[in-house]
C-alpha atoms as a PDB file:
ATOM      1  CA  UNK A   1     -22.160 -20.084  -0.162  1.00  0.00           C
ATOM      2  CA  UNK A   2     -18.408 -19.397   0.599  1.00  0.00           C
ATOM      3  CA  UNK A   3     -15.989 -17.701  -2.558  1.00  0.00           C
ATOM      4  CA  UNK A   4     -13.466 -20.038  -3.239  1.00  0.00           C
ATOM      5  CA  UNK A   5     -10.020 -19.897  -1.642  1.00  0.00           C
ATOM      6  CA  UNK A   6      -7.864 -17.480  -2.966  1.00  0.00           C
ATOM      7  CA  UNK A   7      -4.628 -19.208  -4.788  1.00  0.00           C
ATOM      8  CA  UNK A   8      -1.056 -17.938  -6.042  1.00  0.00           C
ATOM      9  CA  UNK A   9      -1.801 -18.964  -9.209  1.00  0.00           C
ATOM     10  CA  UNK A  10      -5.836 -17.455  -9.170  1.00  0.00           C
ATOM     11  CA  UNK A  11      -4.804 -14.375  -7.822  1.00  0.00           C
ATOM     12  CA  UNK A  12      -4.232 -11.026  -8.888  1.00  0.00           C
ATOM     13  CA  UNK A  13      -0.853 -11.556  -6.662  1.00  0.00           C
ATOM     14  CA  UNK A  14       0.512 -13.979  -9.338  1.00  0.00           C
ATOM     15  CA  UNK A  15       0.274 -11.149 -12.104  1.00  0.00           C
ATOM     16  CA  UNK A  16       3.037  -9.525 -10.550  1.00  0.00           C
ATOM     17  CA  UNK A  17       5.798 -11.729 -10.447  1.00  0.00           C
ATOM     18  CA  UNK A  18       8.251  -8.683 -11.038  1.00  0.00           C
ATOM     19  CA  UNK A  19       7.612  -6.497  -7.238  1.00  0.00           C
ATOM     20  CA  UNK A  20       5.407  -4.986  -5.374  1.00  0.00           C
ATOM     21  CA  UNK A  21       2.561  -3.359  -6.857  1.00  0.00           C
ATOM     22  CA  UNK A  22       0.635  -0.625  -5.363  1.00  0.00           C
ATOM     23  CA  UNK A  23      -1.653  -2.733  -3.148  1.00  0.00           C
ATOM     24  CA  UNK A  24       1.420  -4.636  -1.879  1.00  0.00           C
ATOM     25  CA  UNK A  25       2.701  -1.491  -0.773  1.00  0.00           C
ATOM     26  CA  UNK A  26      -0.064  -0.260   1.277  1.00  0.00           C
ATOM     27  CA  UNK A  27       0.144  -3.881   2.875  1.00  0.00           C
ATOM     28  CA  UNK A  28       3.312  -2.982   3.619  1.00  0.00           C
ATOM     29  CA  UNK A  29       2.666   0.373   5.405  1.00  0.00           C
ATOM     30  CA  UNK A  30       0.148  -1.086   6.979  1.00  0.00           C
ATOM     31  CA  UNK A  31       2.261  -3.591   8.331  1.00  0.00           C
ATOM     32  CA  UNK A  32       4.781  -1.144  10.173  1.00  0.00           C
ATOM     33  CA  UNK A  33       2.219  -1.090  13.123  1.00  0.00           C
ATOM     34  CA  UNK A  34       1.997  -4.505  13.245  1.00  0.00           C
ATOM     35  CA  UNK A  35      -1.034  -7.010  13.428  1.00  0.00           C
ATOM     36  CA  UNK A  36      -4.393  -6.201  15.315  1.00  0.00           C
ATOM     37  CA  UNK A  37      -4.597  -8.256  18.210  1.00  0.00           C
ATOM     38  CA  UNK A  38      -8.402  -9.541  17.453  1.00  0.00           C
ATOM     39  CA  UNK A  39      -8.973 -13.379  16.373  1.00  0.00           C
ATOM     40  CA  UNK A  40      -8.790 -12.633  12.170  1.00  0.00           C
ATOM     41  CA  UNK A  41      -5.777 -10.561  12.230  1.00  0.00           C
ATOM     42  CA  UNK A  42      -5.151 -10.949   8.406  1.00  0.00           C
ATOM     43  CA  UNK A  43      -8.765 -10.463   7.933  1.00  0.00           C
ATOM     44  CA  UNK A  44      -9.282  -7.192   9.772  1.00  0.00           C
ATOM     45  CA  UNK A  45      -6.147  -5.833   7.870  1.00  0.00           C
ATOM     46  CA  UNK A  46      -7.953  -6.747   5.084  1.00  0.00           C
ATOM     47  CA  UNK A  47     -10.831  -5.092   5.737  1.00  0.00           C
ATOM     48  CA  UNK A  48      -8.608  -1.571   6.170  1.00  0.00           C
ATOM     49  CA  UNK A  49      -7.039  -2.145   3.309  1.00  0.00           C
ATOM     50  CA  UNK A  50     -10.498  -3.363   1.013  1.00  0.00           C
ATOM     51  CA  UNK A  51      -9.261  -6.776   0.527  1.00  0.00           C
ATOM     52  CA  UNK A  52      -9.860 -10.593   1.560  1.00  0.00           C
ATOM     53  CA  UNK A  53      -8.312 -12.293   4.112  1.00  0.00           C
ATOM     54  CA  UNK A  54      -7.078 -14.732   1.467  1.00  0.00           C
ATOM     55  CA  UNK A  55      -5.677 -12.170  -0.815  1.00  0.00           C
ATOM     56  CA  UNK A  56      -4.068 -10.527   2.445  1.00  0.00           C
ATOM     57  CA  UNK A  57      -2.206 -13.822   3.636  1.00  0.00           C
ATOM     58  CA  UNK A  58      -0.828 -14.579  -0.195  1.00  0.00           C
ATOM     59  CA  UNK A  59       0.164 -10.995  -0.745  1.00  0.00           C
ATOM     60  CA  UNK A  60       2.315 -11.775   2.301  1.00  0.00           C
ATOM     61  CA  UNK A  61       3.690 -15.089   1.443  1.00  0.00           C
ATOM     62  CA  UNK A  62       4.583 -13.876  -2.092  1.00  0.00           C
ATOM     63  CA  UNK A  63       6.076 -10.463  -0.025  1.00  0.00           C
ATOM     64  CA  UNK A  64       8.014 -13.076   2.203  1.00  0.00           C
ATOM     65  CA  UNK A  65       9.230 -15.227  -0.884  1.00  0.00           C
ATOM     66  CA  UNK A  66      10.568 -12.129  -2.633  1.00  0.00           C
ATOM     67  CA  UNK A  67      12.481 -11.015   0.283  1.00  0.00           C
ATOM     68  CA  UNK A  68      10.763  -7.586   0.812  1.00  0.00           C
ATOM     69  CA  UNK A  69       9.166  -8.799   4.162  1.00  0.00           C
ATOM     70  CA  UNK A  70      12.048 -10.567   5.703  1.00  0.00           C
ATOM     71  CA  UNK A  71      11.333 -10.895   9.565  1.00  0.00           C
ATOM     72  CA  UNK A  72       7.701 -11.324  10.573  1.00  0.00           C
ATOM     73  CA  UNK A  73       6.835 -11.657  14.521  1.00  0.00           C
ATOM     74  CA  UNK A  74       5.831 -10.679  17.608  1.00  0.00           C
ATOM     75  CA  UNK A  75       7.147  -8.076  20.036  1.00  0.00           C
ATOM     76  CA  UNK A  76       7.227  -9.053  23.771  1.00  0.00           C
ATOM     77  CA  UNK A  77       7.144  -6.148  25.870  1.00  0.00           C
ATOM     78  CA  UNK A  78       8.774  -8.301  28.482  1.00  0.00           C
ATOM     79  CA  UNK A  79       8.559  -5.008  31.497  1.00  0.00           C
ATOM     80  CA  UNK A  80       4.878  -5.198  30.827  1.00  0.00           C
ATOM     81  CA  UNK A  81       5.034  -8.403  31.826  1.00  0.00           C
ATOM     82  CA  UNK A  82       6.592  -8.244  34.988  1.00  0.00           C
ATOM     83  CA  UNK A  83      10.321  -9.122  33.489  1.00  0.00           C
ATOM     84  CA  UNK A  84      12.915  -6.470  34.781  1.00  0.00           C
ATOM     85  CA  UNK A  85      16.003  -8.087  34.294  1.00  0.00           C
ATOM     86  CA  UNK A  86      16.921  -8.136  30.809  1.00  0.00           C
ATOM     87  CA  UNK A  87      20.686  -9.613  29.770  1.00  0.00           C
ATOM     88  CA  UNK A  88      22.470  -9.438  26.462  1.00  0.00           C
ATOM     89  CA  UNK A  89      25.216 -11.996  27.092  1.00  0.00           C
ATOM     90  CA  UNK A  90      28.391 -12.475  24.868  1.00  0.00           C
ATOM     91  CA  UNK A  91      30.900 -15.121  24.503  1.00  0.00           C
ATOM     92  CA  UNK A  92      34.255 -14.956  22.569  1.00  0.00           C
ATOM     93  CA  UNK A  93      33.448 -18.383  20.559  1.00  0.00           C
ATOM     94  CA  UNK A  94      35.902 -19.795  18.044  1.00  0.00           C
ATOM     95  CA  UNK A  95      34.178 -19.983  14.898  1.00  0.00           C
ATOM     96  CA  UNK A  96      33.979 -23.744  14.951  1.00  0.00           C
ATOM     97  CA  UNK A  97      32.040 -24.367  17.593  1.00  0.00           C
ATOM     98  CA  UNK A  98      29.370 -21.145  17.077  1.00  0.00           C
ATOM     99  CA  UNK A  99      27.091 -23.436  15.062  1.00  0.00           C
ATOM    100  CA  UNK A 100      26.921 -26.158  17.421  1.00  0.00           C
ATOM    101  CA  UNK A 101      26.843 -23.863  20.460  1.00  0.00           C
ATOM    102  CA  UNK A 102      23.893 -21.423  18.598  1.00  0.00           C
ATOM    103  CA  UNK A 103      22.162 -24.123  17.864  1.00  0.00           C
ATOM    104  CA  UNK A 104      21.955 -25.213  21.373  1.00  0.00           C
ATOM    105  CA  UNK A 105      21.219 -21.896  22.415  1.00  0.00           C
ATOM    106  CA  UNK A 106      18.425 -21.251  20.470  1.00  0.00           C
ATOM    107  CA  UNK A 107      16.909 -24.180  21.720  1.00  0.00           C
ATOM    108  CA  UNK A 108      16.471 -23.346  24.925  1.00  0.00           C
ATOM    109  CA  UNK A 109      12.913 -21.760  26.265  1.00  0.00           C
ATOM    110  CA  UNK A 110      14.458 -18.545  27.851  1.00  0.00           C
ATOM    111  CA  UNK A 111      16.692 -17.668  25.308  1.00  0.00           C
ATOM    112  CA  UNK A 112      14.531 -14.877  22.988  1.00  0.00           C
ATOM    113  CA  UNK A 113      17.229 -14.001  20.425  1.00  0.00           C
ATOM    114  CA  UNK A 114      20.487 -15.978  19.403  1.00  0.00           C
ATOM    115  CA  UNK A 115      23.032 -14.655  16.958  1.00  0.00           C
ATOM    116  CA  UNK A 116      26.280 -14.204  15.859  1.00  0.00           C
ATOM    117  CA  UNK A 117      28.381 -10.839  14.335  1.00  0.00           C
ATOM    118  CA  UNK A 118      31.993 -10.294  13.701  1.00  0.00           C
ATOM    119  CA  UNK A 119      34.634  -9.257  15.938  1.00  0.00           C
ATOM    120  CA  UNK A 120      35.897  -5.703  16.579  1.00  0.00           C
ATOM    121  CA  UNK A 121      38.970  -5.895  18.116  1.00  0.00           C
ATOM    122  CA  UNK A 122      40.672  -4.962  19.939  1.00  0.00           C
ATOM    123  CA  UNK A 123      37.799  -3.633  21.883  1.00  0.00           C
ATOM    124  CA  UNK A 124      34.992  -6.297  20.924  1.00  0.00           C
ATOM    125  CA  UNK A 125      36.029 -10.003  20.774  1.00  0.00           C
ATOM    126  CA  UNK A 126      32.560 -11.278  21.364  1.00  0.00           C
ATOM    127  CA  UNK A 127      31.214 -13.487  18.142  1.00  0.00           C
ATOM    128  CA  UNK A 128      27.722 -15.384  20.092  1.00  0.00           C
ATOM    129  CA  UNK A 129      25.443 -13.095  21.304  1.00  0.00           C
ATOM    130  CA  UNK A 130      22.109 -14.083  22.981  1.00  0.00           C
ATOM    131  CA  UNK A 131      19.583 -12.057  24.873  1.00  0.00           C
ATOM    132  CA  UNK A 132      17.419 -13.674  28.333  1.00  0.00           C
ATOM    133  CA  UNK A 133      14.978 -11.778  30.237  1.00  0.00           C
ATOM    134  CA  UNK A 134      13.835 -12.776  34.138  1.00  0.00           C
ATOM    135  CA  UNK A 135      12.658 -11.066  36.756  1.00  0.00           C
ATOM    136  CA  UNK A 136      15.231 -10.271  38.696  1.00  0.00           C
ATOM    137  CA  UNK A 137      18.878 -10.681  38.269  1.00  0.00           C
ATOM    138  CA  UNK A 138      19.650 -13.569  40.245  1.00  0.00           C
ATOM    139  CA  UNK A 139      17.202 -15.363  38.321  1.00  0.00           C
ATOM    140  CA  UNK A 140      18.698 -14.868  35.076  1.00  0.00           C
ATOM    141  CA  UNK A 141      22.394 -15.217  35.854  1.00  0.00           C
ATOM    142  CA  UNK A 142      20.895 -18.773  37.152  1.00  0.00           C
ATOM    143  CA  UNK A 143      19.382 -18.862  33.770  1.00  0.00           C
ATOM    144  CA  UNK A 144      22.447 -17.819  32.303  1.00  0.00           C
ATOM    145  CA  UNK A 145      24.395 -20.565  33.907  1.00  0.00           C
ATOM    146  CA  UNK A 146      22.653 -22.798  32.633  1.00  0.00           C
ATOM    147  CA  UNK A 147      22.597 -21.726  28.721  1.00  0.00           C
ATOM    148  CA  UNK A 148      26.712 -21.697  29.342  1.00  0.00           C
ATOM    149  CA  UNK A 149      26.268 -25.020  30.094  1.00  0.00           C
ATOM    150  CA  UNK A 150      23.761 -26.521  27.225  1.00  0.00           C
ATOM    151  CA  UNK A 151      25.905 -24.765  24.872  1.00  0.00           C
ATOM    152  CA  UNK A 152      29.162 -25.745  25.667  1.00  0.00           C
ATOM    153  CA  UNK A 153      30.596 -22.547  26.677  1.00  0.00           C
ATOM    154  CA  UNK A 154      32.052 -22.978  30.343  1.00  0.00           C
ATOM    155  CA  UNK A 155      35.520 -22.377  28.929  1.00  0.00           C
ATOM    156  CA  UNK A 156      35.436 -19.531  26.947  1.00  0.00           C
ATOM    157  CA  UNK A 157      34.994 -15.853  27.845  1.00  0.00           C
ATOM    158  CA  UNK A 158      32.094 -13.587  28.423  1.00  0.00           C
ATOM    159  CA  UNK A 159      30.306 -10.780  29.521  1.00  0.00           C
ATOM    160  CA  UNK A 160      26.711 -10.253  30.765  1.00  0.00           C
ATOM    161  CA  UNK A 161      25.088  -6.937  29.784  1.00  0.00           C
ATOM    162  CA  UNK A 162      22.280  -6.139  31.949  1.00  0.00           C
ATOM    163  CA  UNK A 163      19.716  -3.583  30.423  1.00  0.00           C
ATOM    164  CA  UNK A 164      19.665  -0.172  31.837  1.00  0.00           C
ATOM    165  CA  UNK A 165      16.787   1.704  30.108  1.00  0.00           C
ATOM    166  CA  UNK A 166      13.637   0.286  28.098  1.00  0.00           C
ATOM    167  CA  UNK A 167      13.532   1.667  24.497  1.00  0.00           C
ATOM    168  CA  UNK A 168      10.617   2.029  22.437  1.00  0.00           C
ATOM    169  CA  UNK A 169      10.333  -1.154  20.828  1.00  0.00           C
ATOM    170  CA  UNK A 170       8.698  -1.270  17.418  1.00  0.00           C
ATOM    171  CA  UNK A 171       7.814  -3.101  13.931  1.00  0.00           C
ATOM    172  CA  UNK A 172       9.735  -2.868  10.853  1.00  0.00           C
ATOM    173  CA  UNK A 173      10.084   0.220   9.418  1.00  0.00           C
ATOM    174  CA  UNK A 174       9.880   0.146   5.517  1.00  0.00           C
ATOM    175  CA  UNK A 175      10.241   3.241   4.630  1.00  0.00           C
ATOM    176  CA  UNK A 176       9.288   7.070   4.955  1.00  0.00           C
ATOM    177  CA  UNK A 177       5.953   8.197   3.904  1.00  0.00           C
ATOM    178  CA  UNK A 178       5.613  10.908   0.920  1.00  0.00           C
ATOM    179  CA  UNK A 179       6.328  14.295   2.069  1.00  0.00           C
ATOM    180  CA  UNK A 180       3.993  16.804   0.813  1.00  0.00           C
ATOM    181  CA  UNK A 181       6.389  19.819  -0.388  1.00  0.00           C
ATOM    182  CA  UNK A 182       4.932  22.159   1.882  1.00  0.00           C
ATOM    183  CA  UNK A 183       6.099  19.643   4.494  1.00  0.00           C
ATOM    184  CA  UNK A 184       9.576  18.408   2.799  1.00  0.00           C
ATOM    185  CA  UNK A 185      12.532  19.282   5.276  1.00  0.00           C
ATOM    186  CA  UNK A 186      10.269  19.748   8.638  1.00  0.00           C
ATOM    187  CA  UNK A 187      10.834  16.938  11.039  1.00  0.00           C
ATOM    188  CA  UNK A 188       8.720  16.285  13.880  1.00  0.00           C
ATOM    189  CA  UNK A 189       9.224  15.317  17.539  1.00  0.00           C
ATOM    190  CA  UNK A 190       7.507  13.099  19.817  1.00  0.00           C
ATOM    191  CA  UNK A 191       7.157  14.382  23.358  1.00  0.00           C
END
């Protein structure tokens, strides 16, 4: 016979309404290296942690709704992949047409991230940024073309940042674990 579903208002989640409790933040440590790739993600991590997969995925959606997990996703490692030619472009958009021309962005397949930040001028007038990955070059300033053109953008200026070096991509980082005082003030480097 199967337990009965785990709800927000059956939980041991609900009697928490205030933050996160100690369980939530082990969920949350865990977290910071992301999701095991197996079919039951939220159960395995569940399993680590001693809890069900039901109690896992409404810890999260509670963690979510309270803003303390804001971003939750994957990370491509596009070089892996066989994608070398990675491009942040930016476009000096007047701030009336960045919705409409984000919007249009976003939309289309290659585009991976979208988003807008202030300018810094006089160095920086860029306001639209959006990042495309190919394989080569050639094939994303074709691609790159063509998001100018979806969003509207033939007539403003740009730039097209090609990546130079891969960094270390990684999760979320929540915060730093407890330093034993023996420990406190040593750092540690990765080689």
């Amino acid at each position: 016979m199967n337990a009965p579903a785990t709800t927000a208002a059956t939980s041991p989640v609900a009697a928490t309404p205030l933050g996160p409790d100690d369980i939530d933040r082990r969920l949350i440590a865990a977290l910071e290296d992301g999701l095991p790739i197996v079919p039951r993600p939220y159960a395995e991590l569940g399993a680590r942690l001693g809890l069900g997969e039901d109690e896992i995925i409404v810890r999260l959606a509670r963690l979510i709704e309270l803003g303390l997990v804001r971003r939750f996703g994957v990370i491509v490692r596009h070089r892996a992949l066989g994608y070398r030619a990675n491009a942040m472009v930016v476009w000096d958009v007047p701030a009336e047409r960045i919705a409409t021309a984000a919007q249009r962005l976003a939309a289309l397949p290659f585009v991976t991230l979208c988003y807008r930040r202030p300018r810094r001028l006089p160095a920086w007038p860029y306001t639209l940024y959006c990042m495309i990955h190919g394989r080569d070059r050639a094939a994303v300033m074709t691609l790159i073309e063509r998001a100018t053109e979806a969003a509207g953008l033939h007539d403003v200026p740009r730039a097209v940042l090609f990546s130079r070096r891969c960094f270390k991509q990684c999760g979320a980082r929540y915060g730093a674990p407890p330093q034993s005082p023996d420990t406190a003030g040593t750092e540690e480097t990765a080689e």
